[in-house]
Protein backbone atom coordinates (compact mmCIF):
# COMPACT_ATOMS: atom_id res chain seq x y z
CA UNK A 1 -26.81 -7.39 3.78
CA UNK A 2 -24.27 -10.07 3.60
CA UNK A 3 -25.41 -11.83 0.63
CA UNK A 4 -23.93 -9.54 -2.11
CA UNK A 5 -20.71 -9.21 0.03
CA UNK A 6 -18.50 -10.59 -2.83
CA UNK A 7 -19.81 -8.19 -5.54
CA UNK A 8 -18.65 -4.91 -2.56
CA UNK A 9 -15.73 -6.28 -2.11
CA UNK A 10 -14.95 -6.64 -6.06
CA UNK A 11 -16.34 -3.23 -6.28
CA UNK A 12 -13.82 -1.74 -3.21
CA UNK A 13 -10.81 -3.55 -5.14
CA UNK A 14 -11.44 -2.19 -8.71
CA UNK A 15 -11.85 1.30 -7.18
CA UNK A 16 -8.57 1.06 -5.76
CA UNK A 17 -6.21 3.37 -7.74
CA UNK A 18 -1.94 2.99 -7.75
CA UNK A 19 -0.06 5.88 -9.82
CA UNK A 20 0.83 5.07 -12.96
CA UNK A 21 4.30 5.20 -13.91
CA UNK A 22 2.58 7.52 -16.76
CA UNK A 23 1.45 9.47 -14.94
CA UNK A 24 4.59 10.81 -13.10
CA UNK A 25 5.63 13.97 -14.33
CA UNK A 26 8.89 14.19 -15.97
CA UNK A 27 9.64 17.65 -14.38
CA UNK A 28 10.40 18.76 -10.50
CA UNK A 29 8.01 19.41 -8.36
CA UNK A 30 7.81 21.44 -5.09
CA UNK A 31 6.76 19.88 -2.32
CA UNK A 32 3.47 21.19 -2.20
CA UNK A 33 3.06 20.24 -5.91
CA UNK A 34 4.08 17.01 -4.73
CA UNK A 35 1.27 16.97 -2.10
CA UNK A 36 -0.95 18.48 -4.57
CA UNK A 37 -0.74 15.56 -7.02
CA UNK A 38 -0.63 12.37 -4.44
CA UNK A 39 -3.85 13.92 -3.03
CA UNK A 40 -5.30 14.12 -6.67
CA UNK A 41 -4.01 10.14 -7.52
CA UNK A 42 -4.65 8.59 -3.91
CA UNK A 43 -7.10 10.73 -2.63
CA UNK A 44 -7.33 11.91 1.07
CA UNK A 45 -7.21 9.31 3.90
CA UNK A 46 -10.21 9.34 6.54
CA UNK A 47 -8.40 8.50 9.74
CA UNK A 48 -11.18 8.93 13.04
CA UNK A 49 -13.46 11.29 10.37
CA UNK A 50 -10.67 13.73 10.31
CA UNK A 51 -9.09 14.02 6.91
CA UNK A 52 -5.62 13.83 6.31
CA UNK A 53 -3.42 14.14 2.76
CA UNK A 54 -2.44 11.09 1.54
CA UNK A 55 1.37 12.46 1.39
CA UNK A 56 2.17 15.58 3.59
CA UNK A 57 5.30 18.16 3.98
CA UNK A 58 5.72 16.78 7.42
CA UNK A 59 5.84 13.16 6.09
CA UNK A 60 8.19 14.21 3.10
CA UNK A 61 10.85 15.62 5.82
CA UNK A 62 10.49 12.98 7.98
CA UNK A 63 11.13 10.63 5.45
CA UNK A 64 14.46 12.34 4.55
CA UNK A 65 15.33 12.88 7.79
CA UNK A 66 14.19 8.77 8.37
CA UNK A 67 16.69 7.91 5.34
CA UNK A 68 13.80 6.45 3.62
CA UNK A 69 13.87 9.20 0.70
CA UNK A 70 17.05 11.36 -0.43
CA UNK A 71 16.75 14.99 -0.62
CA UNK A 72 15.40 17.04 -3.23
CA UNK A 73 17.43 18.90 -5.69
CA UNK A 74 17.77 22.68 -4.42
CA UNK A 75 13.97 22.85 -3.38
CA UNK A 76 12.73 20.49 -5.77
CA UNK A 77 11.18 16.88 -6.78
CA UNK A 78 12.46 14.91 -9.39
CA UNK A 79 10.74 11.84 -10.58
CA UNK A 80 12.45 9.11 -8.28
CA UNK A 81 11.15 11.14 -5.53
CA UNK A 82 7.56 10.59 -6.85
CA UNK A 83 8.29 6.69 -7.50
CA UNK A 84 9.52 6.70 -3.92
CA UNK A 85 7.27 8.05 -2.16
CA UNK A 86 4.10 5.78 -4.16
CA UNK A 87 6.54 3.04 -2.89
CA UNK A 88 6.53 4.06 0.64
CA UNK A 89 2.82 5.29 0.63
CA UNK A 90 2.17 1.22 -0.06
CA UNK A 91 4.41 -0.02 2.79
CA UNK A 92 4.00 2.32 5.70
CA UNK A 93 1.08 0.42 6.54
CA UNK A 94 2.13 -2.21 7.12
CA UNK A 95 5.92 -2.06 7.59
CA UNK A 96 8.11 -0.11 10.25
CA UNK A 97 9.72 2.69 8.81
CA UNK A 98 13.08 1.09 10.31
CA UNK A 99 12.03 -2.33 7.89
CA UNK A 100 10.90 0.20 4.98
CA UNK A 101 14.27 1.78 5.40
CA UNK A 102 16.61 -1.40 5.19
CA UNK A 103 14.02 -2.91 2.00
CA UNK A 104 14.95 0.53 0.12
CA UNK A 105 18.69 0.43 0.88
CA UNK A 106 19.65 -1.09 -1.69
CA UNK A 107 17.96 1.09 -4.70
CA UNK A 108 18.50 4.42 -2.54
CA UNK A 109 22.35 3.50 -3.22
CA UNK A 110 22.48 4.14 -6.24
CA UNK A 111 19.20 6.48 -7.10
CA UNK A 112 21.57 9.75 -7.82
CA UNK A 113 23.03 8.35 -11.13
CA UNK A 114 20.74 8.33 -14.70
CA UNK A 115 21.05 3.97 -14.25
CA UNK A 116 19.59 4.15 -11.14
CA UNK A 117 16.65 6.75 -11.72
CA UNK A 118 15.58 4.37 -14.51
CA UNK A 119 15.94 1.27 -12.30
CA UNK A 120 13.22 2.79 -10.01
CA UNK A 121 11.37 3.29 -12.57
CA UNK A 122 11.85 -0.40 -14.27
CA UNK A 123 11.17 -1.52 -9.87
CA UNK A 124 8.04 0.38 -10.08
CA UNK A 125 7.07 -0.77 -13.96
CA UNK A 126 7.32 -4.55 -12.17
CA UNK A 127 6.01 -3.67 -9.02
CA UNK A 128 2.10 -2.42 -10.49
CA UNK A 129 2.35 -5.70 -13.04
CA UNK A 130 2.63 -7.85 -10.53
CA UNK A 131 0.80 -6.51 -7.89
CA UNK A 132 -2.41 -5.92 -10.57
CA UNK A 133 -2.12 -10.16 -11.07
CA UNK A 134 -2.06 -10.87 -7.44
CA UNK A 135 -5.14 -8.70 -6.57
CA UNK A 136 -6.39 -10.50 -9.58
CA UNK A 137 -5.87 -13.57 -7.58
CA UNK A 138 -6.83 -12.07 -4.15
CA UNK A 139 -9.87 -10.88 -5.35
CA UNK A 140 -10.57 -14.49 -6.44
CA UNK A 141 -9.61 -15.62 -3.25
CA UNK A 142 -12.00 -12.93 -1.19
CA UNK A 143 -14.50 -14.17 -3.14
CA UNK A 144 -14.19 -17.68 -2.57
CA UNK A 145 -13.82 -16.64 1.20
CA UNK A 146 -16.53 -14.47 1.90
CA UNK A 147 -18.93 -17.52 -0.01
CA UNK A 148 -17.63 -20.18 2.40
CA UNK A 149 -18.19 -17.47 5.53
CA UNK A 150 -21.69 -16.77 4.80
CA UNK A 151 -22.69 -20.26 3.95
CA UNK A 152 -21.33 -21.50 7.60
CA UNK A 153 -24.74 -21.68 9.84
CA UNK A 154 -22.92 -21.03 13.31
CA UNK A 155 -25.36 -18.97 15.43
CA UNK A 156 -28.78 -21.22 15.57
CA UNK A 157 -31.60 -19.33 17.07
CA UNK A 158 -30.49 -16.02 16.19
CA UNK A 159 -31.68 -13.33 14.13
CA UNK A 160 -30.58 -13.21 10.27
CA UNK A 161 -29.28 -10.25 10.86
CA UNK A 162 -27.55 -11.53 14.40
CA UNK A 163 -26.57 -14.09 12.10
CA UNK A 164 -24.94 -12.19 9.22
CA UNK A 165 -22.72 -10.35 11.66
CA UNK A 166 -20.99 -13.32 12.78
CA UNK A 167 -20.37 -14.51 9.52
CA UNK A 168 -18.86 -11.13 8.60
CA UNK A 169 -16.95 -11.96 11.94
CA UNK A 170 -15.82 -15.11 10.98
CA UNK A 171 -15.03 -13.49 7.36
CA UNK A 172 -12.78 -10.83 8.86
CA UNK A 173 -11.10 -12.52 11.24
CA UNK A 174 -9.87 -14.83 8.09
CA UNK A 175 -8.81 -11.83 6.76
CA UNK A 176 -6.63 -10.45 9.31
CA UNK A 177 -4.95 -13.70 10.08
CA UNK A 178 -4.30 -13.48 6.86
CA UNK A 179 -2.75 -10.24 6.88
CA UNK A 180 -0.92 -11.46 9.83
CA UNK A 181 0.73 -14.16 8.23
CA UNK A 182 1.25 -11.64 5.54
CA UNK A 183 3.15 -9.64 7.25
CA UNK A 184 5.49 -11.97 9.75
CA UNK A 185 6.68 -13.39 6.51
CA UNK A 186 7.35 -9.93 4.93
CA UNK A 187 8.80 -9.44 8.44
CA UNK A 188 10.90 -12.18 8.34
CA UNK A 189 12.39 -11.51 4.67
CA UNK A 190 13.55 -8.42 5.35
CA UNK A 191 15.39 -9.70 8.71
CA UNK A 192 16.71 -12.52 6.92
CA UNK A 193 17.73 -10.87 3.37
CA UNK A 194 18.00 -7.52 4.11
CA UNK A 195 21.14 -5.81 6.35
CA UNK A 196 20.38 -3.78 9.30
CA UNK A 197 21.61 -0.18 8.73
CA UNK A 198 20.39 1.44 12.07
């Protein structure tokens, strides 16, 4: 069960998909285009085996309303909306939407004028590089991990499968420290570098 753990979890990382900044349309969408196409990059979400769209209406006007994404042009999407949204879809798991709100400040200042639409899109060029080398190196890392987890011989006496489960224990509680620490620092950054607007 446990033993080809590494090879999954390589598998689950590669299948991973982010939208391309190619693959942004150039022209407006409506909003449920918009919903159309985020459910065709991202796929939909299983939440409790009820499906739900990886970008909604509801979540699009919320956002606005949130000041986390301007609002569209007459009934329409331009392209920084798309960017945006990709940008929030990656943080709103981890992040308050207060804390998303105060990161994107500074970009939603300016994201009306040409210089800014393309700075979102240079942000977002950046953003995929170097997030593509540092699951490079996580994945790496995981793999590392998950060796040193199921080589650790903690539960004498039990079965191998007893025994594989509280490796994969030990593995995932690694993991969400990990996360943890993750995220206080994010946390942190944002209190420390980034004003409060509420």
């Amino acid at each position: 069960m446990v033993h080809d753990l590494p090879t999954k979890l390589t598998e689950l990382i590669n299948s991973i998909e982010d939208i391309k900044l190619e693959e942004i349309p150039e022209y407006r969408l409506y909003i449920s285009q918009l919903e159309e196409f985020f459910d065709k990059k991202l796929g939909k979400v299983s939440n409790d085996d009820e499906e739900r769209k990886a970008i909604s209406k509801t979540m699009i006007q919320n956002y606005i309303k949130d000041g986390l994404l301007m609002p569209p042009e007459g009934k329409s999407y331009n392209r920084s909306h798309v960017i945006l949204l990709a940008i929030i879809y990656n943080l709103k798991s981890i992040l308050s939407i207060r804390d998303i709100r105060r990161l994107l400040n500074p970009i939603l200042k300016d994201v009306n004028n040409e210089d800014g639409s393309s700075e979102i899109d240079s942000l977002y060029e950046n953003y995929l590089k170097l997030k593509t080398e540092s699951v490079h190196n996580m994945s790496k890392s995981l793999y590392e991990l998950a060796g040193k987890a199921m080589d650790h011989n903690i539960a004498a006496g039990k079965s191998d499968d007893e025994q594989d489960k509280i490796r994969l224990l030990l593995f995932i509680s690694v993991l969400i420290a990990e996360a943890n620490y993750r995220k206080r620092i994010a946390e942190h950054l944002i209190d420390e570098y980034f004003e409060n607007i509420d």
